[in-house]
N, C-alpha and C. Protein backbone atom coordinates (compact mmCIF):
# COMPACT_ATOMS: atom_id res chain seq x y z
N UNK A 1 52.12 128.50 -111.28
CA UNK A 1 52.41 128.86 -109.91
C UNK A 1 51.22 129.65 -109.37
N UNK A 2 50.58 129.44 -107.91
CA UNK A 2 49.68 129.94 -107.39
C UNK A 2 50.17 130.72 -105.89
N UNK A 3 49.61 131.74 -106.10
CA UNK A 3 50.10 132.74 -104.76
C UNK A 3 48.66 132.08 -104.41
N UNK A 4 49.27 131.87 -102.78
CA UNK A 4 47.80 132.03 -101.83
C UNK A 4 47.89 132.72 -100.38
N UNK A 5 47.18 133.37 -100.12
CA UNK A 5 47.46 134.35 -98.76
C UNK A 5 46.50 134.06 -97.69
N UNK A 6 46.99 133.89 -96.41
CA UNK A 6 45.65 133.65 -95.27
C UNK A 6 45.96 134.26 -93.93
N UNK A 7 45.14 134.53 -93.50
CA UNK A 7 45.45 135.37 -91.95
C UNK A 7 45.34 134.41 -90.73
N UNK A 8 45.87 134.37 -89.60
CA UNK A 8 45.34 133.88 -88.82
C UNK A 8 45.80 135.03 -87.61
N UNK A 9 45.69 134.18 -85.80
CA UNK A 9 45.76 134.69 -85.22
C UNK A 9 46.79 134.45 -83.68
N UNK A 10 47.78 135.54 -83.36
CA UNK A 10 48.65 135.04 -82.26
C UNK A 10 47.96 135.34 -81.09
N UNK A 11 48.45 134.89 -80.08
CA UNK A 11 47.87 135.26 -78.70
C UNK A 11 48.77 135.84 -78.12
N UNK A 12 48.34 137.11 -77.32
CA UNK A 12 48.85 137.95 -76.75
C UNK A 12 50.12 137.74 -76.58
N UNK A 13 51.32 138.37 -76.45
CA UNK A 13 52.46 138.38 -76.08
C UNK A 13 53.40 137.19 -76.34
N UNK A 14 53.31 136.61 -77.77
CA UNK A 14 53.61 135.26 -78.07
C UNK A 14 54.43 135.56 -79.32
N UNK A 15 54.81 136.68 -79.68
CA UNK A 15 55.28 137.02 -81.25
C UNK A 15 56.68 136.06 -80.90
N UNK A 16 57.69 136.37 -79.75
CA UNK A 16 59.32 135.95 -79.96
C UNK A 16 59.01 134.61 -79.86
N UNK A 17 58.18 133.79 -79.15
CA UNK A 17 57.77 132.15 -78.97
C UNK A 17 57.66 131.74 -80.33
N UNK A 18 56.50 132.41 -81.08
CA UNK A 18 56.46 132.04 -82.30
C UNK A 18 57.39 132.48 -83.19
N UNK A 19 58.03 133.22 -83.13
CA UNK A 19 59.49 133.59 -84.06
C UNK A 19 60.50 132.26 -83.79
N UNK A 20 60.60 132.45 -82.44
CA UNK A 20 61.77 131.33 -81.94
C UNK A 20 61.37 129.76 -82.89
N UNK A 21 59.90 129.32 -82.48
CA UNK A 21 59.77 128.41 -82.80
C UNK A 21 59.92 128.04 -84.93
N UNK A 22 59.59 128.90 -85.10
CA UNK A 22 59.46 129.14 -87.22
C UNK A 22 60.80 128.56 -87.41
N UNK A 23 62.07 129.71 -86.64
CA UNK A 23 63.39 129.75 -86.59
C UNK A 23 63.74 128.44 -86.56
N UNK A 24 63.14 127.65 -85.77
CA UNK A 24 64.07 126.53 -85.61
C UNK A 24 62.34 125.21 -86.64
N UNK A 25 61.82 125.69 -86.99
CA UNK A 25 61.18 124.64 -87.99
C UNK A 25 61.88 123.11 -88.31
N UNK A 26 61.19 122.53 -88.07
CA UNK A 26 61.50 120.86 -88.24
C UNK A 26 61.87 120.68 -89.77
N UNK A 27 62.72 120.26 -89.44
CA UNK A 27 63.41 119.95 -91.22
C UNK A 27 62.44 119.02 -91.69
N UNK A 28 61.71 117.66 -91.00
CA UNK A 28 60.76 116.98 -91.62
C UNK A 28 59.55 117.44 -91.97
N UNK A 29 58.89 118.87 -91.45
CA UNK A 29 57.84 119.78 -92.11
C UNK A 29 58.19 120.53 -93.01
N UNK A 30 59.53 121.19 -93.11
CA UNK A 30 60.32 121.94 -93.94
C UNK A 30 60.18 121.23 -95.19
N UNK A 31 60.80 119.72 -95.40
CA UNK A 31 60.72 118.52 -96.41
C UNK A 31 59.44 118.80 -97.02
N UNK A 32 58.69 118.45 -96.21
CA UNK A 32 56.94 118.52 -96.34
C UNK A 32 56.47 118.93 -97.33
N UNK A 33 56.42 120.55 -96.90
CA UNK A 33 56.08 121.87 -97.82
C UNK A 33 57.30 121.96 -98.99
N UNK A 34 58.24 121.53 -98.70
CA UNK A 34 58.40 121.33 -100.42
C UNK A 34 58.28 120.16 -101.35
N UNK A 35 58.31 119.31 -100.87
CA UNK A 35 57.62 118.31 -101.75
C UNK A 35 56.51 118.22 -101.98
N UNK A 36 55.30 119.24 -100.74
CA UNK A 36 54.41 119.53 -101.27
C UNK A 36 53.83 120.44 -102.46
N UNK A 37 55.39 121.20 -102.95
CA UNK A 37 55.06 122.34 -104.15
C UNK A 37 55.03 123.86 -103.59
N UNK A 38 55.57 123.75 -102.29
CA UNK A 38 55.40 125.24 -101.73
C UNK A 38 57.22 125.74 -101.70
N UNK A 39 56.90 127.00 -102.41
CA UNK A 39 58.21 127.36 -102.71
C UNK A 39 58.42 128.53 -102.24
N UNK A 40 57.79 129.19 -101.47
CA UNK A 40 57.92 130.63 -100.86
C UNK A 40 57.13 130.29 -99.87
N UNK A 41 57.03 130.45 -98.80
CA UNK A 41 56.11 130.81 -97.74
C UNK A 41 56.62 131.92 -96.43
N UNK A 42 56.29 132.92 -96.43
CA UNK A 42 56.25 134.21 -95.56
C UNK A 42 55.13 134.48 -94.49
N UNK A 43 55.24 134.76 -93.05
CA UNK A 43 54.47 135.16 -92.20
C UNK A 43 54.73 136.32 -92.13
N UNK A 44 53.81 137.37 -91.64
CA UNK A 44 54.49 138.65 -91.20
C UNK A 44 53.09 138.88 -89.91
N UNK A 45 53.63 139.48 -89.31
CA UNK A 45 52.93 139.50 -88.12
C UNK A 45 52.20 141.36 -87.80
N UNK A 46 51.20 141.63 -87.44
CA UNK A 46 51.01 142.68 -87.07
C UNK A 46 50.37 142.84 -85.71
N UNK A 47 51.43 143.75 -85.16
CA UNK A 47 51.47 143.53 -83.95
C UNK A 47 50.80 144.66 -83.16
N UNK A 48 49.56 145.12 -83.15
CA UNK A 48 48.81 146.28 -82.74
C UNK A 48 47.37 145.25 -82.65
N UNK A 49 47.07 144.25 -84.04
CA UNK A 49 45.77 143.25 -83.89
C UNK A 49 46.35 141.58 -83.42
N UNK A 50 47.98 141.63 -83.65
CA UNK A 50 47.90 140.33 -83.18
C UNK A 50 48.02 139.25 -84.73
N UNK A 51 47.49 140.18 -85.80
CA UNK A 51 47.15 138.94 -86.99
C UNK A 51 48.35 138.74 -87.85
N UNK A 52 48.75 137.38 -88.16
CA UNK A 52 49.46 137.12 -88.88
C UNK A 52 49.34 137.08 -90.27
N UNK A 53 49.67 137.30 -91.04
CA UNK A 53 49.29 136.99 -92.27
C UNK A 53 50.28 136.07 -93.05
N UNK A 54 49.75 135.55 -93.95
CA UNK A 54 51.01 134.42 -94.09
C UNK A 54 50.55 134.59 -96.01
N UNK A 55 51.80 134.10 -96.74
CA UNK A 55 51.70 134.36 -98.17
C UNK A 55 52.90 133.17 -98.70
N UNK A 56 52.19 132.39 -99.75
CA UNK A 56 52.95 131.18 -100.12
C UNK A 56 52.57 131.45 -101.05
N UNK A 57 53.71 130.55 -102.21
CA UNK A 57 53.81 130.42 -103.77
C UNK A 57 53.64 128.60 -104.02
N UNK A 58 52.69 128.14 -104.83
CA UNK A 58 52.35 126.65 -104.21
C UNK A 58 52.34 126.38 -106.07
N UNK A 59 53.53 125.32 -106.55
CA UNK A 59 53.42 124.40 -107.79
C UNK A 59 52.35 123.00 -107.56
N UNK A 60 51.64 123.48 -107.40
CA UNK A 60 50.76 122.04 -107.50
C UNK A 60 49.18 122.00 -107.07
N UNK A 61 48.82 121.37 -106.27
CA UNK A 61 46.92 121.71 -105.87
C UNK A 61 46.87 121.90 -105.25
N UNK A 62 47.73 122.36 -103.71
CA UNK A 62 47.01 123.42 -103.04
C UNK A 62 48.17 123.87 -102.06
N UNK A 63 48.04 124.20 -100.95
CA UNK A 63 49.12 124.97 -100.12
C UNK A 63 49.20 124.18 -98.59
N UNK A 64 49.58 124.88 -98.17
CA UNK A 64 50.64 124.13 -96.74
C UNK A 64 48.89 124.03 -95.91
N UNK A 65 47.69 124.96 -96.35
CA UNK A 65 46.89 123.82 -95.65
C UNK A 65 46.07 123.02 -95.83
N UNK A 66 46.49 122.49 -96.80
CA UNK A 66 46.25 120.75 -97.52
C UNK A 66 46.83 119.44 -97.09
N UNK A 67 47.56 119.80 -95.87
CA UNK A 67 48.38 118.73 -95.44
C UNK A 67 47.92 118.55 -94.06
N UNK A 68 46.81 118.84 -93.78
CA UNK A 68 46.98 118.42 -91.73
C UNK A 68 46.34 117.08 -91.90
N UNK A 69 46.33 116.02 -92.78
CA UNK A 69 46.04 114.71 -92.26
C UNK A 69 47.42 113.90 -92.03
N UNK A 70 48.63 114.70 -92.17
CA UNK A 70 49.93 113.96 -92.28
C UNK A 70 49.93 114.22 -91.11
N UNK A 71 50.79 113.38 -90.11
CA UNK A 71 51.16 113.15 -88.87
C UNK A 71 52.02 114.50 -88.56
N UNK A 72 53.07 114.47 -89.67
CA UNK A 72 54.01 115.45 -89.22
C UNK A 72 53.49 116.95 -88.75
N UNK A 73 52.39 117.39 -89.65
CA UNK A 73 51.19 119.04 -89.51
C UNK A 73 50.20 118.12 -88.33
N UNK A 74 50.37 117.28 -87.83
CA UNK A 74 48.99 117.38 -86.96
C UNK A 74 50.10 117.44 -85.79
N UNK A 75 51.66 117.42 -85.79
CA UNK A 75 52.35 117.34 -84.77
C UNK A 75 52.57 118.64 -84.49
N UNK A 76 52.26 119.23 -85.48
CA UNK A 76 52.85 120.77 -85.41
C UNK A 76 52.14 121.99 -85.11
N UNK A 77 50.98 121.50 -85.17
CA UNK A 77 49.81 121.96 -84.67
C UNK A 77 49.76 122.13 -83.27
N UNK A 78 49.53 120.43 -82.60
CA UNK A 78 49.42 120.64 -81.65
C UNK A 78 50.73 121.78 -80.44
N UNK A 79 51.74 121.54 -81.53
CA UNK A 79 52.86 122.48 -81.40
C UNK A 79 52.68 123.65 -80.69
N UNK A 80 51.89 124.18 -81.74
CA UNK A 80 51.65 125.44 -82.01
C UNK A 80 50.38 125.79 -81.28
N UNK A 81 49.57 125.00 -80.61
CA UNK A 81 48.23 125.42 -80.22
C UNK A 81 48.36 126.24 -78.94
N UNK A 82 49.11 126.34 -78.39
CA UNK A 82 49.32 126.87 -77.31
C UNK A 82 49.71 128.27 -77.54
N UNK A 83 49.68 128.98 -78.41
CA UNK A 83 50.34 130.52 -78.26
C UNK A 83 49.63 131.13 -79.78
N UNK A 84 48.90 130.32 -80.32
CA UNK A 84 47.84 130.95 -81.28
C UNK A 84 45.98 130.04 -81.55
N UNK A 85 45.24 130.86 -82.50
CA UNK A 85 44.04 130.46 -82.01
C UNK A 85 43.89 129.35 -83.21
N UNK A 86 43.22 128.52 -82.44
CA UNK A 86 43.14 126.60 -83.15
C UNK A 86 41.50 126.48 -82.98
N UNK A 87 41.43 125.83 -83.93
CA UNK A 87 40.08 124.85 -84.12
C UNK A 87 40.09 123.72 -83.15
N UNK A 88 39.62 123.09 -82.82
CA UNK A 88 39.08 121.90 -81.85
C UNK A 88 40.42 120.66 -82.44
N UNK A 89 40.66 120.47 -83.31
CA UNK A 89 41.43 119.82 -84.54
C UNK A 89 43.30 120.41 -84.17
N UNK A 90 43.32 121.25 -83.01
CA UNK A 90 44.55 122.26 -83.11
C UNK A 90 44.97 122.95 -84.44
N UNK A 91 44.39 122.43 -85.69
CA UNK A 91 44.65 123.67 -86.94
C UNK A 91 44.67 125.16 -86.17
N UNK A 92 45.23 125.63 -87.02
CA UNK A 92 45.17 127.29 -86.96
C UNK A 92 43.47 127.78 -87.29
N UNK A 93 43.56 128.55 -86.69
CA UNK A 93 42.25 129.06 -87.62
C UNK A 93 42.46 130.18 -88.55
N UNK A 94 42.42 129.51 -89.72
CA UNK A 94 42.67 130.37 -90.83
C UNK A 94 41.58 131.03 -91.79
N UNK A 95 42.31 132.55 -92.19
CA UNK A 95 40.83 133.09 -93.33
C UNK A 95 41.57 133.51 -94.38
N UNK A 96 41.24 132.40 -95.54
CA UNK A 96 41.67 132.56 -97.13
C UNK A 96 41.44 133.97 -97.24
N UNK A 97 42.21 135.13 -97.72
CA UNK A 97 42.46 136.40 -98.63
C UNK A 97 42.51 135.75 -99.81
N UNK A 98 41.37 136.71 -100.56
CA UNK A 98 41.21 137.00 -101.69
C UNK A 98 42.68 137.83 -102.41
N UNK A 99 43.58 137.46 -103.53
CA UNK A 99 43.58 138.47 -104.06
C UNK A 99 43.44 139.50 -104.65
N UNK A 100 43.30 141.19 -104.77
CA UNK A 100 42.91 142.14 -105.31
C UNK A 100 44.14 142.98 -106.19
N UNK A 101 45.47 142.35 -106.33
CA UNK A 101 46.39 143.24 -106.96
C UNK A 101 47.12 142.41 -106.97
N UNK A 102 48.18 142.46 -108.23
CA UNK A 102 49.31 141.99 -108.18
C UNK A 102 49.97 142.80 -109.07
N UNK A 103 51.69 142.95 -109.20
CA UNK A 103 52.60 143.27 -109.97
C UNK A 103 53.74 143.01 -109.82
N UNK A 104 54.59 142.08 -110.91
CA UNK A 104 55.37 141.57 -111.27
C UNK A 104 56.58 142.33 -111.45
């Protein structure tokens, strides 16, 4: 099992949009990420910079962003491009965290 952690970023005044929207997550992306091997995945939001941070537990080769050539993540993207910051591609723009600690 692999923890992997990444930050990205909301846009101003968008936290309940993006809550609302998680809340109601597409059961066919939901499917997704677990058949992709992702068995935990957590956002938490900080709301003074805006940055999300997000933390998944992934059985297999890699994590939830290993999948934007599937239709379903490029749908969800564009989803999502509107109330956080995207690459040209609508991905998120994400920055891999290193881990420095863990305890079990």
């Amino acid at each position: 099992m692999e923890r992997l952690a990444f930050k990205m970023h909301l846009n101003e005044g968008q936290k309940e949009e993006y809550t609302r929207r998680h809340n109601e997550l597409w059961p066919e992306l939901h499917q997704l990420l677990k058949d992709a091997g992702v068995s935990e995945y957590s956002i938490f939001l900080d709301e003074e910079t805006n940055t999300l941070f997000a933390f998944q537990k992934v059985n297999g080769d890699g994590g939830s962003q290993d999948l934007g050539k599937t239709e379903i993540v490029q749908k969800w993207w564009a989803f999502m491009a509107d109330i956080m910051k995207t690459n040209p591609d609508n991905s998120p723009v994400t920055t891999p965290l290193e881990e420095v600690f863990y305890m079990e």
